[in-house]
Protein backbone atom coordinates (compact mmCIF):
# COMPACT_ATOMS: atom_id res chain seq x y z
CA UNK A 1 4.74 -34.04 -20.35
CA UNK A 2 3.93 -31.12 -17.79
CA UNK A 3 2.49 -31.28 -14.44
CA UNK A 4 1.50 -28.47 -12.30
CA UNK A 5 0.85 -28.62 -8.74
CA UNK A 6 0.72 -26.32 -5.80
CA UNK A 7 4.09 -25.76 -3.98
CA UNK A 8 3.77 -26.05 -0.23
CA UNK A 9 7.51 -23.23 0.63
CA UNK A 10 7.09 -23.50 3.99
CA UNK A 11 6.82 -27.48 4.60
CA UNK A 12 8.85 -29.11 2.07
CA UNK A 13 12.39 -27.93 2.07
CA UNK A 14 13.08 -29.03 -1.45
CA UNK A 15 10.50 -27.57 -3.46
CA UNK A 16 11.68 -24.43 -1.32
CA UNK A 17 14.78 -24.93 -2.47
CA UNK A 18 14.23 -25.59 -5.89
CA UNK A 19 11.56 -22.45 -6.25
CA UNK A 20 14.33 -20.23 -4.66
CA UNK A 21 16.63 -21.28 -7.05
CA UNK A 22 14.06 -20.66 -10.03
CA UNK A 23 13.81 -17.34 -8.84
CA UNK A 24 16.86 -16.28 -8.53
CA UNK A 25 18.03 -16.98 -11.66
CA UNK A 26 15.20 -14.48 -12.65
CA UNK A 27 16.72 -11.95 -10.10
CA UNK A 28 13.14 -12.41 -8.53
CA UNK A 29 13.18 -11.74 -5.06
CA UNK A 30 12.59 -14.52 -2.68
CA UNK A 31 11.54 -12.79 0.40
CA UNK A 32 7.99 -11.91 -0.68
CA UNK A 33 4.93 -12.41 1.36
CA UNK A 34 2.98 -15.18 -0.47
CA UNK A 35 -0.56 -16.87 -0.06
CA UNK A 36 -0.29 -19.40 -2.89
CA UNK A 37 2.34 -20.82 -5.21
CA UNK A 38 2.45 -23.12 -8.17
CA UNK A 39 4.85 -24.88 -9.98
CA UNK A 40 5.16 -26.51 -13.13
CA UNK A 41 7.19 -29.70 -13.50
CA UNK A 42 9.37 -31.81 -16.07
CA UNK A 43 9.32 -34.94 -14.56
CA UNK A 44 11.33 -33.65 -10.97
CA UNK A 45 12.42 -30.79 -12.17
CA UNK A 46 10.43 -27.69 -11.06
CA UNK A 47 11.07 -25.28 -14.40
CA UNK A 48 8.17 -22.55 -14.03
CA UNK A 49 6.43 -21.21 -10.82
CA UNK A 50 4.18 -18.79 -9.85
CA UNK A 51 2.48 -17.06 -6.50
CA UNK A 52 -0.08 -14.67 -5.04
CA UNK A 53 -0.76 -12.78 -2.02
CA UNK A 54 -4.00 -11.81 -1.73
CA UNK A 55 -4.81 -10.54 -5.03
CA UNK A 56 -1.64 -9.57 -6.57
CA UNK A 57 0.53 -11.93 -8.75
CA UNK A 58 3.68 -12.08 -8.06
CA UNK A 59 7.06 -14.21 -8.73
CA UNK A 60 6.68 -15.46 -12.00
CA UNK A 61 9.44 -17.29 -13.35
CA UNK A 62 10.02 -19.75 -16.11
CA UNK A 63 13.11 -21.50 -16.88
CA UNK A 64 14.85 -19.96 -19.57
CA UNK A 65 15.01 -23.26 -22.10
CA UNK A 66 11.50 -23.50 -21.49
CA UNK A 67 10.05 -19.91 -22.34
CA UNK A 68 8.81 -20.73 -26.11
CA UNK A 69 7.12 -23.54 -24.50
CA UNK A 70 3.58 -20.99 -23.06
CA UNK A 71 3.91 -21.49 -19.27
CA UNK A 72 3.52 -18.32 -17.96
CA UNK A 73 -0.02 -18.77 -19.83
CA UNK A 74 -1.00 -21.93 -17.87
CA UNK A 75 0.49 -20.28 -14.68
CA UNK A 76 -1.69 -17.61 -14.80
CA UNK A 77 -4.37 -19.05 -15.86
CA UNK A 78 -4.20 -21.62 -12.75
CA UNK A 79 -3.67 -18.84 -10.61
CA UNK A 80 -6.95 -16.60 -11.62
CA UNK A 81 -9.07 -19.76 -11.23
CA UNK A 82 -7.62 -20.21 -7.90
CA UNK A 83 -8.43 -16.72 -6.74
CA UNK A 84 -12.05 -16.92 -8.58
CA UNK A 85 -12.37 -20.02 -6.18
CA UNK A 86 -11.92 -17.48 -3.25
CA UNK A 87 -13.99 -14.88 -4.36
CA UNK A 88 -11.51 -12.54 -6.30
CA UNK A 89 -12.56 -10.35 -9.17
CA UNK A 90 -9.82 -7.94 -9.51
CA UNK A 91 -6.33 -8.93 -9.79
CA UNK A 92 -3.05 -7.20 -9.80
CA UNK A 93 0.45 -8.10 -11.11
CA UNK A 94 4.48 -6.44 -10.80
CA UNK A 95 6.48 -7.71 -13.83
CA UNK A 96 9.29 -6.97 -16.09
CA UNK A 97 8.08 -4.63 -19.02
CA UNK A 98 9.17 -7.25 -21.57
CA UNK A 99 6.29 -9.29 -20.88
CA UNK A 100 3.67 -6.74 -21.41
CA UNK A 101 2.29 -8.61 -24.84
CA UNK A 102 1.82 -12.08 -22.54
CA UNK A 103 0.14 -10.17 -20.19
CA UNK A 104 -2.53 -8.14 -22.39
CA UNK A 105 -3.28 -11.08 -24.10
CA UNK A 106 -4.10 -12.83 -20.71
CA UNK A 107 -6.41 -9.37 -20.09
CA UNK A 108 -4.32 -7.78 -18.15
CA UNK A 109 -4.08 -3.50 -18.38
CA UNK A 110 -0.99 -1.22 -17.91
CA UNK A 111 -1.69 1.08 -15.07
CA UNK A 112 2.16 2.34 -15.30
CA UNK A 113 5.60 1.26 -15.59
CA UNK A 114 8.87 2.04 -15.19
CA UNK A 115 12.37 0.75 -16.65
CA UNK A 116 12.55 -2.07 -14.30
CA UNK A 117 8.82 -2.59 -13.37
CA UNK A 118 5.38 -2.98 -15.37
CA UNK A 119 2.37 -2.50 -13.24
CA UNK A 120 -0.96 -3.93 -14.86
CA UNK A 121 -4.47 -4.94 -13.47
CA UNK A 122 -7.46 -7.27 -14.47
CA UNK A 123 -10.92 -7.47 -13.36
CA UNK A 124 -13.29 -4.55 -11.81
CA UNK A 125 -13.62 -2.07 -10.83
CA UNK A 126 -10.58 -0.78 -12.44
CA UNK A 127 -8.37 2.03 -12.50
CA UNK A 128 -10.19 4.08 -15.02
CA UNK A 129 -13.11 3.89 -12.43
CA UNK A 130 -10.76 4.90 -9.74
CA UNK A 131 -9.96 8.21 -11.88
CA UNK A 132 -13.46 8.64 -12.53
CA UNK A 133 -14.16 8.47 -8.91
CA UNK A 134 -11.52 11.64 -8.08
CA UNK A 135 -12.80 13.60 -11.13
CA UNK A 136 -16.08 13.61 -9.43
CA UNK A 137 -14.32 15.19 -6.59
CA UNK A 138 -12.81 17.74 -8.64
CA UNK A 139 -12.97 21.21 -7.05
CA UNK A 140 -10.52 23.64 -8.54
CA UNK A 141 -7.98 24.21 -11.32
CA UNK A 142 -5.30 24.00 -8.83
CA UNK A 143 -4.24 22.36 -5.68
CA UNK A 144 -1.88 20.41 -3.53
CA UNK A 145 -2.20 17.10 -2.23
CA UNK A 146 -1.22 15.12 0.93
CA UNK A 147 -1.41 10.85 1.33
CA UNK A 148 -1.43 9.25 4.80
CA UNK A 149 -1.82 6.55 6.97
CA UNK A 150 -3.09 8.43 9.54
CA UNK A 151 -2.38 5.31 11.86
CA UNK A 152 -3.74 7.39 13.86
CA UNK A 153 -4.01 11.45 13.08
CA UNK A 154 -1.57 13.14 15.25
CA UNK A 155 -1.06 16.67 15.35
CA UNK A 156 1.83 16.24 13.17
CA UNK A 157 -0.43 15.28 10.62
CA UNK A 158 -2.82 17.85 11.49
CA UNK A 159 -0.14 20.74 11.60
CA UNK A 160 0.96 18.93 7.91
CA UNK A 161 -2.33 19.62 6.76
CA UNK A 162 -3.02 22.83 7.95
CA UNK A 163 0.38 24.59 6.85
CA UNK A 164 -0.81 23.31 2.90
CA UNK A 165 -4.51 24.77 3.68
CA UNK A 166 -2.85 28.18 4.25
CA UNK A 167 -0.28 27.48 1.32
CA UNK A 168 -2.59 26.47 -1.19
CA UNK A 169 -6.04 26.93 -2.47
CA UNK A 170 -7.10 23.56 -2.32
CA UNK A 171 -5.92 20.70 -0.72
CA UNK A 172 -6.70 16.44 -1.33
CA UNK A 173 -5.78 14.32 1.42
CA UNK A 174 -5.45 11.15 -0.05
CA UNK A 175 -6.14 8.04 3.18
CA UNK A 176 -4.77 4.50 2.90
CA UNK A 177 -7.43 2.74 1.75
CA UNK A 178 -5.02 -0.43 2.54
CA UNK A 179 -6.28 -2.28 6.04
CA UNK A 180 -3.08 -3.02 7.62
CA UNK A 181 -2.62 -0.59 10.21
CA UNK A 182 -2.87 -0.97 13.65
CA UNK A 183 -6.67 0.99 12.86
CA UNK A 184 -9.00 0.40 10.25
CA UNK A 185 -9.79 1.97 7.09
CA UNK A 186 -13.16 3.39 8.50
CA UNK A 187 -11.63 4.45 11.98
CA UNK A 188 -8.57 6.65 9.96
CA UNK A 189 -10.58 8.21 7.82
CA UNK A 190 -12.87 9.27 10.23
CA UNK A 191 -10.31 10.75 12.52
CA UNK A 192 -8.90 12.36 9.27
CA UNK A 193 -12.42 14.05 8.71
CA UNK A 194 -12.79 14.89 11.63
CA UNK A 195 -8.88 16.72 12.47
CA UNK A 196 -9.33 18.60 9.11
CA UNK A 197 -13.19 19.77 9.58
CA UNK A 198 -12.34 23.46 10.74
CA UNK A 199 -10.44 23.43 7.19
CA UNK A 200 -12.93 24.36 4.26
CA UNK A 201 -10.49 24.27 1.37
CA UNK A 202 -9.55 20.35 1.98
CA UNK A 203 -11.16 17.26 1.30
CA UNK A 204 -10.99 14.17 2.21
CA UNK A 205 -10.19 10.88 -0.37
CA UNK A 206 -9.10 7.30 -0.23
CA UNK A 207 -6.36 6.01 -2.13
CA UNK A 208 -8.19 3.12 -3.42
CA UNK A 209 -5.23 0.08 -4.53
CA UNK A 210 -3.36 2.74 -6.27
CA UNK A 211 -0.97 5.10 -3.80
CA UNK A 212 0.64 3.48 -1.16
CA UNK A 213 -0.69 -0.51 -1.21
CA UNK A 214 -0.01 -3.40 -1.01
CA UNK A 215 -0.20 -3.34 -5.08
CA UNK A 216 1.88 -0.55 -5.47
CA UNK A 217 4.09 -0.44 -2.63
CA UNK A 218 4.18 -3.29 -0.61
CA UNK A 219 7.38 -2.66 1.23
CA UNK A 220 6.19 0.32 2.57
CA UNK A 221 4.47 -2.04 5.25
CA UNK A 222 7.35 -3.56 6.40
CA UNK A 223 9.50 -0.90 7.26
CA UNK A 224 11.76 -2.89 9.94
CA UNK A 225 12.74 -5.43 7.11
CA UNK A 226 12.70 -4.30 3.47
CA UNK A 227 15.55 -3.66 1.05
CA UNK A 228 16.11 0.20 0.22
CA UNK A 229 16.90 -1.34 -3.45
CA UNK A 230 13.28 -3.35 -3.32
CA UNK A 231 11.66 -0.09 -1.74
CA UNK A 232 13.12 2.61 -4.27
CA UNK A 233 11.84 0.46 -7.42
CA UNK A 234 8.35 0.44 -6.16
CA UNK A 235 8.19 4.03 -4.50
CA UNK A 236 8.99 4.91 -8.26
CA UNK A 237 6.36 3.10 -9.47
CA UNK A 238 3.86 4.70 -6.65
CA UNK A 239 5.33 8.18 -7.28
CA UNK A 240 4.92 8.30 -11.04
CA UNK A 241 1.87 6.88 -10.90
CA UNK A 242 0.68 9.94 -8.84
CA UNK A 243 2.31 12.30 -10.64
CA UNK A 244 1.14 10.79 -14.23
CA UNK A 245 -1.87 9.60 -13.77
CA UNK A 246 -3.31 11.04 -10.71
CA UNK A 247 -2.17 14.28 -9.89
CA UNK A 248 -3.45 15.57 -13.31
CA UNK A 249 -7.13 14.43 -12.80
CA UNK A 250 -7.53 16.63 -9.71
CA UNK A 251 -5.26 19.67 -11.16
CA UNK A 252 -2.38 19.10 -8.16
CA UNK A 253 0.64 21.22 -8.40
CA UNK A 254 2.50 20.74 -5.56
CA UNK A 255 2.26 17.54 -2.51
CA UNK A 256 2.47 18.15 0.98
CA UNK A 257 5.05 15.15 2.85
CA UNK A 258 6.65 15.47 6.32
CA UNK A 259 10.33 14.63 6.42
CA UNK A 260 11.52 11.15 7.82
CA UNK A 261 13.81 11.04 11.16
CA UNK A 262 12.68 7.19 11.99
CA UNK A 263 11.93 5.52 8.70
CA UNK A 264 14.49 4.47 6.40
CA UNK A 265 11.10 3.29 4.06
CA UNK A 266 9.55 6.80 4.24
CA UNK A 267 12.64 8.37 3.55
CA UNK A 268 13.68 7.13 0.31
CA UNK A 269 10.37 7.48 -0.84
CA UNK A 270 10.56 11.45 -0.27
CA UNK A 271 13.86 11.05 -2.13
CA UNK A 272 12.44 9.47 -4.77
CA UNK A 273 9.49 12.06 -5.31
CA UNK A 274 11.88 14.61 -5.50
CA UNK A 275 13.59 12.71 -8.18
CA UNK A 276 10.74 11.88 -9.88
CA UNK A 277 8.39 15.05 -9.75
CA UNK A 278 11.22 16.88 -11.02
CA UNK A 279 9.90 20.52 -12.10
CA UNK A 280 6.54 19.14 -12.91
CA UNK A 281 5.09 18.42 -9.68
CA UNK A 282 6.71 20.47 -6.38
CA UNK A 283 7.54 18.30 -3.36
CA UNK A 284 7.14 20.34 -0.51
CA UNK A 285 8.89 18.57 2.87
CA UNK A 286 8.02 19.94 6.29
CA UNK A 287 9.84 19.27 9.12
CA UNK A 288 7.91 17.15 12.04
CA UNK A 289 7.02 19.37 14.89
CA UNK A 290 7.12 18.73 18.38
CA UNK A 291 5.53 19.23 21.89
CA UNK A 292 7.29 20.06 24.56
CA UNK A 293 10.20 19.14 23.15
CA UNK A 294 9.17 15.41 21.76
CA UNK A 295 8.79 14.63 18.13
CA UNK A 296 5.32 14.10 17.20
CA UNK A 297 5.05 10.16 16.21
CA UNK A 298 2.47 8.14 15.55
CA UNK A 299 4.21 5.36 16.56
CA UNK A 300 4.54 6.41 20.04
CA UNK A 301 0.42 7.35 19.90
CA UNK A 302 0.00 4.02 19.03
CA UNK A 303 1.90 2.40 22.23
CA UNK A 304 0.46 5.08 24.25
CA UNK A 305 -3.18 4.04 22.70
CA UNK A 306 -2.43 0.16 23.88
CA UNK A 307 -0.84 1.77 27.38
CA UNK A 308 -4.07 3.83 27.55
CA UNK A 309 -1.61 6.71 28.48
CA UNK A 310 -4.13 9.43 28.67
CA UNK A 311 -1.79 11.90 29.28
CA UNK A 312 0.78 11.34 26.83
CA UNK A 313 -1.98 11.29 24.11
CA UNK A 314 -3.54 14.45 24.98
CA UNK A 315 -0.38 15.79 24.55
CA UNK A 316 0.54 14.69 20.57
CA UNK A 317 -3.02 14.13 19.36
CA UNK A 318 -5.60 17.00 18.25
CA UNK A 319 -8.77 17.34 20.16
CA UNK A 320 -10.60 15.83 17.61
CA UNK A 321 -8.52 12.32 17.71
CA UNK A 322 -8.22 12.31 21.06
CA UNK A 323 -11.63 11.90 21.63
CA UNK A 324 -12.39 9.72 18.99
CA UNK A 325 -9.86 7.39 20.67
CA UNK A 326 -11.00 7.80 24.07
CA UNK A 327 -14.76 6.74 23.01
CA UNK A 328 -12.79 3.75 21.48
CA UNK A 329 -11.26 3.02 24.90
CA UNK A 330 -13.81 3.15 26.85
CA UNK A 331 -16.40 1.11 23.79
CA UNK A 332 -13.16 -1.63 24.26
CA UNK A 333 -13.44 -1.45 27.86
CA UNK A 334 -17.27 -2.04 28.12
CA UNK A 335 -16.67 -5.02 25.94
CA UNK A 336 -14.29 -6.33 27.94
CA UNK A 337 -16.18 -6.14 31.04
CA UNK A 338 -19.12 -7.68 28.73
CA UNK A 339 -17.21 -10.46 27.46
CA UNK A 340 -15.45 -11.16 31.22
CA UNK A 341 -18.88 -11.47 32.63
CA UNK A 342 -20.27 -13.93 30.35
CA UNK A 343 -17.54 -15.92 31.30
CA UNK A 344 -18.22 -15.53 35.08
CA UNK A 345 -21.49 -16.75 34.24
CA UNK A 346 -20.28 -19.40 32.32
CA UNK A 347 -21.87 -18.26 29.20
């Protein structure tokens, strides 16, 4: 009676067409990053759908005549086997809190939710392990904390960390575990460790999925074309999730953020802290400095980095990252006169 096969969005304009449709009538957004989507048919009419991207479910939808009928279930199910097929162990899923019960009994946990958004996760490790992991690092009965990209550490985030060191009597700077910066996991965190050495009441933590992913926050990646609706629900969901489940594990008072002059992204998320921390949990928002009279932003390290504009980067990066980046320039440069002659040598 049912068929299920996979949808292919971006070559065949009427199962597009059809799945946007679906979704809409869900008030599902349509503009989501996908790796894989499904659809179930009646005869040739597509009446339930579902998608991933990387491990995250997303844009679940099943016609409303046919919800008694257990789609979602076969949907999902379809869907884990597919990602088991690529190696996934550990999935994650956004949906509306009225479908919690379909969800648990798939195995899926509530990490958090809000009104509009239920969070939940199946698999290992999970994110009792992650909270496990930080109460290991446990230090002190009170602190502040700090969460960034450092894409790369500038002195803005340096002078960000240092004014919460003097403010506070321990400090947790939280780095994007998420790999979708310009520089990898392992090359931020390093430059972190290294810009906040001199400081002995900090340390140094990843975020793991669960501040500022692509889980909990995707649209806080693509900054140049989200929806400040889209990006307030989920920098909720990321800010009560700190302030719930995380900030209380590590005894955090009070988090450390630098205000927002460029990003329309960043900016309502500081807006929605502050609504969300409430009395609780004190937001405190710096102002960026700057050097000789330019804001400090990593975006312009970053073009300076590809420019190799020496100059300009002494100037808005710490000692510390500077030289990190220079031994990167010149490691890129030896490989580049490596790989240029093999090819001379027709190798």
């Amino acid at each position: 009676m049912y068929r299920i096969k996979r949808l292919w969005l971006e070559k065949d304009p009427k199962a597009y067409k059809d799945w946007s449709l679906l979704l809409r009538e869900s008030k599902i957004d349509v503009n989501e990053k996908l790796d894989y989507s499904a659809g179930i048919y009646q005869g040739d009419r597509l009446i339930a759908t579902g998608s991933y991207q990387r491990n995250i479910l997303k844009c679940l939808s099943v016609a409303e005549e046919f919800q008694s009928e257990n789609l979602l279930t076969r949907l999902v199910i379809h869907l884990l086997e597919r990602l088991r097929e690529e190696n996934q162990t550990h999935y994650f899923l956004y949906t509306k809190p009225s479908n919690q019960a379909i969800f648990q009994s798939l195995g899926f946990h509530e990490i958090v939710k809000t009104d509009q958004i239920l969070f939940m996760e199946q698999g290992l490790p999970t994110f009792e392990d992650y909270l496990e992991y930080l109460s290991r690092k446990k230090k002190g009965d009170s602190a502040s904390g700090i969460v960034m990209n450092a894409n790369p550490f500038t002195k803005g985030h340096q002078y960000l960390v240092e004014r919460a060191a003097q403010e506070s009597p321990l400090v947790y700077v939280f780095v994007l575990s998420e790999d979708r910066s310009e520089f990898s996991t392992e090359d931020r965190l390093e430059m972190v460790k290294r810009g906040v050495a001199h400081l002995k009441n900090v340390e140094v933590l990843l975020t793991g999925h669960y501040l500022i992913s692509s889980a909990t926050f995707p649209t806080y990646f693509l900054k140049d074309r989200t929806e400040a609706k889209k990006a307030s629900q989920q920098a909720e969901l990321d800010a009560l999730l700190f302030k719930e489940k995380i900030a209380p594990v590590l005894a955090i008072k009070r988090r450390f953020v630098g205000d927002e002059p460029y990003s329309e992204v960043t900016e309502i998320y500081n807006e929605t802290m502050q609504k969300i921390f409430g009395e609780e949990l004190t937001l405190s928002i710096l102002p960026r400095i700057a050097v000789e009279g330019e804001i400090v932003s990593a975006t312009k390290v970053r073009a300076a980095y590809q420019q190799n504009n020496q100059e300009l980067l002494s100037r808005l990066l710490p000692a510390t990252t500077y030289d990190y980046l220079k031994e990167q320039i010149q490691s890129r440069g030896e490989e580049e006169w490596k790989s240029s002659k093999k090819l001379s040598l027709g190798q």
